[in-house]
Protein backbone atom coordinates (compact mmCIF):
# COMPACT_ATOMS: atom_id res chain seq x y z
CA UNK A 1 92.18 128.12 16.36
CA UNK A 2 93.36 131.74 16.65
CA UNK A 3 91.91 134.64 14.41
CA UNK A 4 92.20 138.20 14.65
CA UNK A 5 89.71 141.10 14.19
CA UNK A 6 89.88 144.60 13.16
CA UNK A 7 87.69 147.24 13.23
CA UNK A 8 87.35 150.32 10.90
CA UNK A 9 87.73 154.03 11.81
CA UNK A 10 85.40 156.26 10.06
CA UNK A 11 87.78 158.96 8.66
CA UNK A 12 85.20 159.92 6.28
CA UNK A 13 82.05 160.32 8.81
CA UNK A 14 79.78 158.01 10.13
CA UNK A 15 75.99 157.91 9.83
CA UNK A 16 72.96 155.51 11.05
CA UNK A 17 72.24 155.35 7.57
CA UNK A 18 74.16 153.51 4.66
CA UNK A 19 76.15 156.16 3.23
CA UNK A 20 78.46 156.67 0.19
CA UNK A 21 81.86 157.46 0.19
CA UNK A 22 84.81 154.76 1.04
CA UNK A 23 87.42 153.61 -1.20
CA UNK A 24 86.53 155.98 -4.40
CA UNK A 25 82.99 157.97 -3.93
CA UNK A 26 82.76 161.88 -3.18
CA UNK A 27 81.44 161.92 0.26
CA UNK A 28 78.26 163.23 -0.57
CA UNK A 29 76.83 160.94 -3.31
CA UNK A 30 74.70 158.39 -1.60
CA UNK A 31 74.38 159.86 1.46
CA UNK A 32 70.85 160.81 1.88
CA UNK A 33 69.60 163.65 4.18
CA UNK A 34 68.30 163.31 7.52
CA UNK A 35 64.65 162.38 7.74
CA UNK A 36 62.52 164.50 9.91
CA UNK A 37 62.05 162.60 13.11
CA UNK A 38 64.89 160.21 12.81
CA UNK A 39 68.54 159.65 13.97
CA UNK A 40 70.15 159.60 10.94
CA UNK A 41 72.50 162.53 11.26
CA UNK A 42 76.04 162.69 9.92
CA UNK A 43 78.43 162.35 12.63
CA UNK A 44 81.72 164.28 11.79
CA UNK A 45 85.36 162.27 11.99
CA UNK A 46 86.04 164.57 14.02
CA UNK A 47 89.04 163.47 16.81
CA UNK A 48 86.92 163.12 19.97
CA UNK A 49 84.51 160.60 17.74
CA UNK A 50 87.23 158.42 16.24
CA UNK A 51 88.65 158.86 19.64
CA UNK A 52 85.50 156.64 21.21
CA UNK A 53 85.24 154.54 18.68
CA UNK A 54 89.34 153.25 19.03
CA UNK A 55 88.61 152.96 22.88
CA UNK A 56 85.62 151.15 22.27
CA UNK A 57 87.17 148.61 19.21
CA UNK A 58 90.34 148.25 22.12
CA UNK A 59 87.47 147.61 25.33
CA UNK A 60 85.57 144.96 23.37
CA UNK A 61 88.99 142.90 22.14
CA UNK A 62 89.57 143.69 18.65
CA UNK A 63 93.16 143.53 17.40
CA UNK A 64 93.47 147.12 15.78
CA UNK A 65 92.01 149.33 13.44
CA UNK A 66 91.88 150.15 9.70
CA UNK A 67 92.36 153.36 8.78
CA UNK A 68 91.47 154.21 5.25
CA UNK A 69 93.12 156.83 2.69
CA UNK A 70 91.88 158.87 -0.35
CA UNK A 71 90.54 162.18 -1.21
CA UNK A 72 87.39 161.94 1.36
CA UNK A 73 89.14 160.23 4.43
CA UNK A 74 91.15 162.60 7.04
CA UNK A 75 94.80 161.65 6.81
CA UNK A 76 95.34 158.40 8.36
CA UNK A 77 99.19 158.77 9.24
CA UNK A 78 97.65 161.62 11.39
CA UNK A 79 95.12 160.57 12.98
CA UNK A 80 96.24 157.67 13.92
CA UNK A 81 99.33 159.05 15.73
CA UNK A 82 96.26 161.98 17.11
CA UNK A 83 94.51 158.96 18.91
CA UNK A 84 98.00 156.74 20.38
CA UNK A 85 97.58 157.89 23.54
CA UNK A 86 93.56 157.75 23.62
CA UNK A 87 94.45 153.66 23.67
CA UNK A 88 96.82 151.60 25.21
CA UNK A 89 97.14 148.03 23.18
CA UNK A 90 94.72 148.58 20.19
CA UNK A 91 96.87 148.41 16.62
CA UNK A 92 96.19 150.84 14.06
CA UNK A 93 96.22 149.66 10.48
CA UNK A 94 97.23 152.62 8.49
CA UNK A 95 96.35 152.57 4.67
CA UNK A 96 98.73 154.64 2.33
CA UNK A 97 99.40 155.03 -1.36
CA UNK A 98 102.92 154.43 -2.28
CA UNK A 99 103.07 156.18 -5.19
CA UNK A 100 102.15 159.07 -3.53
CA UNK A 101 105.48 159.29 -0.76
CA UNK A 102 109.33 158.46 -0.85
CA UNK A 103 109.67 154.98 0.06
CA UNK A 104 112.51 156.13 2.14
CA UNK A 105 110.74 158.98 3.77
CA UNK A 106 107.80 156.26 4.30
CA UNK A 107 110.59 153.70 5.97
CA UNK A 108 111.37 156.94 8.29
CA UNK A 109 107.89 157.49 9.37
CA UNK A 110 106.96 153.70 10.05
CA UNK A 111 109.28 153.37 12.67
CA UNK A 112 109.42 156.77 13.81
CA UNK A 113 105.67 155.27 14.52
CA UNK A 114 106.62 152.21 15.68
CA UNK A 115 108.74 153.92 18.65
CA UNK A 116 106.32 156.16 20.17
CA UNK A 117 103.40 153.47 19.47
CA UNK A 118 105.36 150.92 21.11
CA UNK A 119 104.97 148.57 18.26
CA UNK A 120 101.73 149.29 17.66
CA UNK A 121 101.51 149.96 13.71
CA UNK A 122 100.48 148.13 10.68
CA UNK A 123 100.97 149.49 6.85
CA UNK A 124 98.48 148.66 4.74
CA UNK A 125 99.74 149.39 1.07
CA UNK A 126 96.62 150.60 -1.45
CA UNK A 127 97.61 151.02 -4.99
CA UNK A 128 95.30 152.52 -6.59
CA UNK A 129 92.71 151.48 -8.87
CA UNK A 130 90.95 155.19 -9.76
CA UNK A 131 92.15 156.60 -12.75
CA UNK A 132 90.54 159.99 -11.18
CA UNK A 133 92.18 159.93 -7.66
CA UNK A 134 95.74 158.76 -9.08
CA UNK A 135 95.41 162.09 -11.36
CA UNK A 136 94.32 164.25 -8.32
CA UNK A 137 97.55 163.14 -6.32
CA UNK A 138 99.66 163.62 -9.97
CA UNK A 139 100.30 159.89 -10.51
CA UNK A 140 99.61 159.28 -14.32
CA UNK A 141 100.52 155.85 -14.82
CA UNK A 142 98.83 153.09 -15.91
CA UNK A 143 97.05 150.32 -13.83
CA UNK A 144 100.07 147.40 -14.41
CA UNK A 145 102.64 150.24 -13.88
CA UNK A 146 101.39 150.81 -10.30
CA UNK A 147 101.51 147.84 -9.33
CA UNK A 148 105.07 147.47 -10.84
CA UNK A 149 105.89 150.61 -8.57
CA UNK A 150 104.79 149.20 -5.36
CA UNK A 151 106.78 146.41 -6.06
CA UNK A 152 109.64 148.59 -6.26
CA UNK A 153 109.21 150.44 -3.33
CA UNK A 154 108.25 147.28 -0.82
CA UNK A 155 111.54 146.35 -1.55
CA UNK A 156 113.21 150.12 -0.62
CA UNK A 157 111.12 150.12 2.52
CA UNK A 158 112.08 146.44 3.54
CA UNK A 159 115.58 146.97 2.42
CA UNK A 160 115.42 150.65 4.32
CA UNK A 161 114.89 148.77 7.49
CA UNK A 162 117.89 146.52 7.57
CA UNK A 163 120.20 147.84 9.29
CA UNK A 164 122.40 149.00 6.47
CA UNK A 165 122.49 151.28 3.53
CA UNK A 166 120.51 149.93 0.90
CA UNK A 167 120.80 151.07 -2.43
CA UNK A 168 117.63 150.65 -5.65
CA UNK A 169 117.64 151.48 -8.75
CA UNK A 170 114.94 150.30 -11.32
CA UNK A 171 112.35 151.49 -13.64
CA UNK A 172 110.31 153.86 -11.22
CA UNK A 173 112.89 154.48 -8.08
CA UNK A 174 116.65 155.24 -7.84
CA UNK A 175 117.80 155.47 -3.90
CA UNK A 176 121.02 155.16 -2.56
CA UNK A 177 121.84 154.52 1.18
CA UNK A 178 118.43 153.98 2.03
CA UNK A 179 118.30 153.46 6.11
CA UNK A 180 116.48 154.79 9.17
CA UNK A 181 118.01 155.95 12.07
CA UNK A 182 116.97 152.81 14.14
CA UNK A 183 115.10 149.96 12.77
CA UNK A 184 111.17 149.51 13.83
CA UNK A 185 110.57 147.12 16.41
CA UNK A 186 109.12 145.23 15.40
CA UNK A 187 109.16 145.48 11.89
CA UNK A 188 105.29 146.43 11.25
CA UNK A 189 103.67 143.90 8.92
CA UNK A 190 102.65 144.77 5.59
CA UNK A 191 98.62 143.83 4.35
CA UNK A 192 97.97 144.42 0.73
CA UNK A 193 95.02 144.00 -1.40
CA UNK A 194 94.65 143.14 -5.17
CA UNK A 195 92.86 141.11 -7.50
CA UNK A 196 94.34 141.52 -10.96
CA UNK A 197 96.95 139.90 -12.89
CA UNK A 198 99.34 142.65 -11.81
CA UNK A 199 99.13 142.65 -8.07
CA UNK A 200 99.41 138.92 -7.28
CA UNK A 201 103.17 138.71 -7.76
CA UNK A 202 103.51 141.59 -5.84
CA UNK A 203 101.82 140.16 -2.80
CA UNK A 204 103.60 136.85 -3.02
CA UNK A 205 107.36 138.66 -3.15
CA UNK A 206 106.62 141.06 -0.86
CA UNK A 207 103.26 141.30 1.76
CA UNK A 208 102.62 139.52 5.02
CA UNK A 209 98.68 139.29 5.07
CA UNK A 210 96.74 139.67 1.63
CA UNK A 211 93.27 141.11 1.89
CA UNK A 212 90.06 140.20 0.09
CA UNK A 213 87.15 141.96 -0.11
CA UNK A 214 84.00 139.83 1.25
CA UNK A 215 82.88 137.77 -1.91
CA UNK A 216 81.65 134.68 -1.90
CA UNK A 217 82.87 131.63 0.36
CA UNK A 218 83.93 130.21 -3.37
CA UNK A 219 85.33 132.94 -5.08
CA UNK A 220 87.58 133.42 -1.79
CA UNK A 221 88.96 130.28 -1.78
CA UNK A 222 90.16 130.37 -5.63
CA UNK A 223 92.02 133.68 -4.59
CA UNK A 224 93.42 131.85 -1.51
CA UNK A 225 94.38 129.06 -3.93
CA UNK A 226 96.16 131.30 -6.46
CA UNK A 227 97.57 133.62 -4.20
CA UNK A 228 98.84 130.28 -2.47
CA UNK A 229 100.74 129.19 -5.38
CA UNK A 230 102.34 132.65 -6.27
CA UNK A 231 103.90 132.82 -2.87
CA UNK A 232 105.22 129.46 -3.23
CA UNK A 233 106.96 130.14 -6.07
CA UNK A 234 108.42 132.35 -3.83
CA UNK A 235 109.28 130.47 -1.33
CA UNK A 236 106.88 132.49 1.18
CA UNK A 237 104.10 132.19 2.71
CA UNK A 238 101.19 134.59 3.59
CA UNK A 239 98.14 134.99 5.90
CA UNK A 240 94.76 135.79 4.10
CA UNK A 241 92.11 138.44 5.42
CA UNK A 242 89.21 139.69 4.61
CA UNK A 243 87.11 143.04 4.54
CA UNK A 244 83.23 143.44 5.56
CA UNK A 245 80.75 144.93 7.09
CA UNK A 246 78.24 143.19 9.74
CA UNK A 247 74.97 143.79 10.79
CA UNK A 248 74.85 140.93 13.51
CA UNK A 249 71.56 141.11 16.03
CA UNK A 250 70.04 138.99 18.77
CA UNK A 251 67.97 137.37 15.76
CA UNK A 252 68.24 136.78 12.20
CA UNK A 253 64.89 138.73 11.82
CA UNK A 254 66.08 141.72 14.00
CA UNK A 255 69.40 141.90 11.98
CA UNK A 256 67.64 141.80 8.43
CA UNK A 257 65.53 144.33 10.03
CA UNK A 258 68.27 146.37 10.08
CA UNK A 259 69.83 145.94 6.86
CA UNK A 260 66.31 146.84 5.04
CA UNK A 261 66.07 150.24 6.90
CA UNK A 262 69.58 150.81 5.93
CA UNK A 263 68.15 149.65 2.23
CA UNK A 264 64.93 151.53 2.47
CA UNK A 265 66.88 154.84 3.48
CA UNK A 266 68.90 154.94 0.10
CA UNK A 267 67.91 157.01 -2.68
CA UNK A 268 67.21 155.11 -5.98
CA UNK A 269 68.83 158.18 -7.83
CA UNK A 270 72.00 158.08 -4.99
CA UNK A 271 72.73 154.11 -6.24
CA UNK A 272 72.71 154.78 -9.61
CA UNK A 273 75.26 157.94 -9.45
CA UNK A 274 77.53 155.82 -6.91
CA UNK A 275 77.10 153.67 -9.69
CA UNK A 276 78.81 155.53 -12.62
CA UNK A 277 81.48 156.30 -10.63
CA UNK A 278 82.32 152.79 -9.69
CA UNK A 279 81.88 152.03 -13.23
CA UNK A 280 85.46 153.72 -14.33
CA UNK A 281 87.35 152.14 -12.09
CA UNK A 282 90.24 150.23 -13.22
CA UNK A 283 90.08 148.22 -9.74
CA UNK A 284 89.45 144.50 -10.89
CA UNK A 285 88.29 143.97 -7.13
CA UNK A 286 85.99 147.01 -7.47
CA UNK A 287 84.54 144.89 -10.49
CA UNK A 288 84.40 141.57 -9.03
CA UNK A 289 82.27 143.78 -6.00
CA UNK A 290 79.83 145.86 -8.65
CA UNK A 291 79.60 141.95 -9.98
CA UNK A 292 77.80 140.87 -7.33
CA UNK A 293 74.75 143.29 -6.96
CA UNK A 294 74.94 143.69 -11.04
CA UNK A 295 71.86 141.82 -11.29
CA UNK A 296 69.77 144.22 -8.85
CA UNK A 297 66.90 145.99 -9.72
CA UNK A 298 65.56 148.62 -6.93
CA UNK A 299 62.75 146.33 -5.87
CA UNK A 300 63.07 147.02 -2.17
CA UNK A 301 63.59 143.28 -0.99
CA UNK A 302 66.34 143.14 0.99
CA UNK A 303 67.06 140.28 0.64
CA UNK A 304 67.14 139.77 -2.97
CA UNK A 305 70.85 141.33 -2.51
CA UNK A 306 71.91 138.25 -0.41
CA UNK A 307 74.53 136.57 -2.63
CA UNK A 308 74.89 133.67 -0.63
CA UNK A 309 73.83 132.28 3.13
CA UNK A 310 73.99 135.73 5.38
CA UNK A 311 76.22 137.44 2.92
CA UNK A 312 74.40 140.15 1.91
CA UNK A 313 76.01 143.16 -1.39
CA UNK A 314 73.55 146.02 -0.14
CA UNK A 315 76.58 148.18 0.74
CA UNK A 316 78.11 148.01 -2.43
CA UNK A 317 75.49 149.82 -4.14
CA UNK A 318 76.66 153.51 -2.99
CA UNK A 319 79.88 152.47 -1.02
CA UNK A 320 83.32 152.05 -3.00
CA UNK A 321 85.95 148.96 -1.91
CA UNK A 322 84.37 146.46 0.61
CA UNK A 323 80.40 146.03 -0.75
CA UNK A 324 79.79 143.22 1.52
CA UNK A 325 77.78 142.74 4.95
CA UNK A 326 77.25 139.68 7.51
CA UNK A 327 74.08 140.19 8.16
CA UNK A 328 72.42 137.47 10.70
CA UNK A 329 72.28 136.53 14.12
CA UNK A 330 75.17 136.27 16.40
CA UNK A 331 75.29 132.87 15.51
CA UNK A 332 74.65 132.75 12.41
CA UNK A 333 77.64 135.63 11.62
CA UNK A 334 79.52 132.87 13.61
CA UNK A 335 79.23 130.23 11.26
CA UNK A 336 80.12 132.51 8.40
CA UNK A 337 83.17 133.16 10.17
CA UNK A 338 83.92 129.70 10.68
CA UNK A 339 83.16 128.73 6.99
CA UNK A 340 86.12 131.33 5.74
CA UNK A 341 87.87 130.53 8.68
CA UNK A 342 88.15 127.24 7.16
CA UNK A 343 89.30 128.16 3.40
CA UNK A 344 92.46 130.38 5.99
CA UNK A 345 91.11 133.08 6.50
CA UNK A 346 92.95 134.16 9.89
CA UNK A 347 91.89 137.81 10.15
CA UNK A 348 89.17 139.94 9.45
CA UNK A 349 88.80 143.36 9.29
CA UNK A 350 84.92 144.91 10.31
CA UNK A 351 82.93 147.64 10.04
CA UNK A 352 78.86 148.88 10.19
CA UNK A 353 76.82 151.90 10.65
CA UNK A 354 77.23 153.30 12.97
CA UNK A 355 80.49 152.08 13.57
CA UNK A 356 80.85 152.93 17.36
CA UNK A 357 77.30 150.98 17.99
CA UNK A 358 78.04 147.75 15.64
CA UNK A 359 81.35 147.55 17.27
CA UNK A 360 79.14 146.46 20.58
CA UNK A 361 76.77 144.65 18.54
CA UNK A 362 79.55 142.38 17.03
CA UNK A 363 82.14 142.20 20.29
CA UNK A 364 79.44 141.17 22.58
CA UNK A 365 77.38 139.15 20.29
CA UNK A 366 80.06 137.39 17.85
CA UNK A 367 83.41 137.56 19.42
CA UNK A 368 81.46 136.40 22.50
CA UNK A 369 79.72 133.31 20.45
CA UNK A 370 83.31 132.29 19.06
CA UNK A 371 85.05 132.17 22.06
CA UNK A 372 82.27 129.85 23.30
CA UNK A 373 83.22 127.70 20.28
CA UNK A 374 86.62 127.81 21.48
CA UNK A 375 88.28 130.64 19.14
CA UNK A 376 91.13 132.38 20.54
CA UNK A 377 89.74 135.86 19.39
């Protein structure tokens, strides 16, 4: 069987310790100062970083890399295109809010991309869940109105990439002669992400790989199933991925070693402001995440925040979008993989802290273990 792995770039800086930010928290809440005597630094996203960590993701076989957006990431059109010629085959997953660019101008920039990448770029479409962030950018509409939007403009891009003028008009864009200059080869593929109501039908008309966040082996597979079903109605179908961190080690005692120091290092005060501002999100996935650690109280047991066998929703308490860790031994992250491998899940997208040393943790321990099991990886 064939999967594919991703890695993250840390556009919003990376740290030993479990820090805040990601999908929808201000950098700085739930990221704790250094400790005298320890290695627990920021590091900067600064280019030459993100520069080691892409060659590093590329050296150790991963497919590409996710690169987030939002108020506390660097831009990820940019630095993606900054770090092309720091790697030769990686992929670089770039996340973008439509609501927040021309679908035609969007179209333009893909395979402008695509061309001097050589065919190295995938979109990643985010929609927006934070009532906050969407006002910050000037987008006022409502949560089922986004959604309604992206559909609208997958179908401008797509129909911008034809070959021939394409005219739109509906109820949030009005284009006519939409085209590019040359079309991308190949035509990047589209991943997409959304749990409510709203955004299914717009992944089953319109996306190539839907995402999940890393929730339970069971809750997966019901979104698998219903996201299944839209798509058929469709007459498409889709590959399934899914976001999460790892913390894989030698052991399963070394690696839940490692996720209590990241644990121990967090300010009780830090959790409960990344807290409140998870709280107003309008992200049903951001609820289904805050779901799964809802029950927590501070008791410093790491591992009363393992929700099921090695998946463990420490993250989640300070970090916005993907909550989730593998935490275990190289093996035992192995059978994890295998068990959503099994529901289809064909690609998953990674990331720890520090990302540029849990990159070698996870190539050389995991991939390593799976291709030994006889996963093209």
């Amino acid at each position: 069987m064939s999967l594919k792995f991703h890695w993250f770039l840390p556009t919003t800086g990376d740290s030993r310790a479990l820090i805040g930010g990601g999908h929808s928290i201000p950098i700085g809440v739930g990221r704790p100062a250094a400790r005298p005597g320890t290695a627990e630094q920021v590091r900067p996203p600064d280019i030459d970083y993100l520069a080691q960590v892409a060659r590093s993701a590329e050296q150790l076989g991963f497919e590409g890399v996710l690169t987030p957006t939002g108020t506390w990431c660097e831009d990820a059109w940019l630095v993606t295109a900054a770090l092309l010629r720091e790697t030769t085959r990686l992929k670089y997953l770039v996340a973008f809010r439509p609501g927040f660019i021309s679908p035609t101008l969007a179209a333009q920039m893909a395979a402008t991309y695509q061309r001097i990448s050589g065919g190295r770029l995938l979109l990643n479409v985010v929609t927006g869940g934070e009532p906050a962030e969407q006002r910050r950018f000037g987008d006022h509409l409502e949560h089922a109105e986004r959604y309604a939007r992206t559909g609208e403009f997958l179908s401008i891009l797509r129909g911008a990439w034809g070959g021939e003028p394409f005219d739109f008009k509906g109820e949030h864009y009005h284009v006519e002669g939409a085209t590019t200059a040359r079309a991308p080869d190949p035509i990047p593929d589209i991943y997409f992400g959304g749990s409510s109501q709203a955004a299914g039908p717009v992944a089953a008309r319109h996306v190539d790989t839907y995402l999940t966040w890393g929730e339970p082996p069971g809750q997966v597979a019901e979104k698998i199933e219903w996201m299944r079903k839209l798509a058929a109605d469709e007459g498409r179908t889709l590959r399934f991925g899914i976001r999460l961190h790892t913390i894989s080690r030698d052991t399963s005692e070394a690696a839940w070693a490692e996720a209590g120091r990241l644990l121990a290092g967090v300010d009780p005060a830090h959790i409960a402001q990344a807290q409140q501002v998870l709280a107003a999100s309008e992200s049903v996935g951001q609820q289904r995440m805050r779901g799964l650690h809802e029950d927590f109280r501070a008791s410093g047991a790491v591992r009363d925040l393992e929700i099921y066998p090695n998946l463990w929703s420490g993250v989640g308490l300070v970090r916005g979008g993907a909550g989730t860790a593998l935490v275990g031994s190289h093996a035992e992250v192995a059978d994890r993989i295998q068990e959503y491998a099994a529901l289809g899940i064909e690609e998953f997208i990674l990331s720890g802290y520090p990302h540029l040393e849990e990159a070698y943790w996870f190539g050389e321990g995991v991939l390593s273990e799976l291709r030994r099991r006889d996963y093209a990886v």
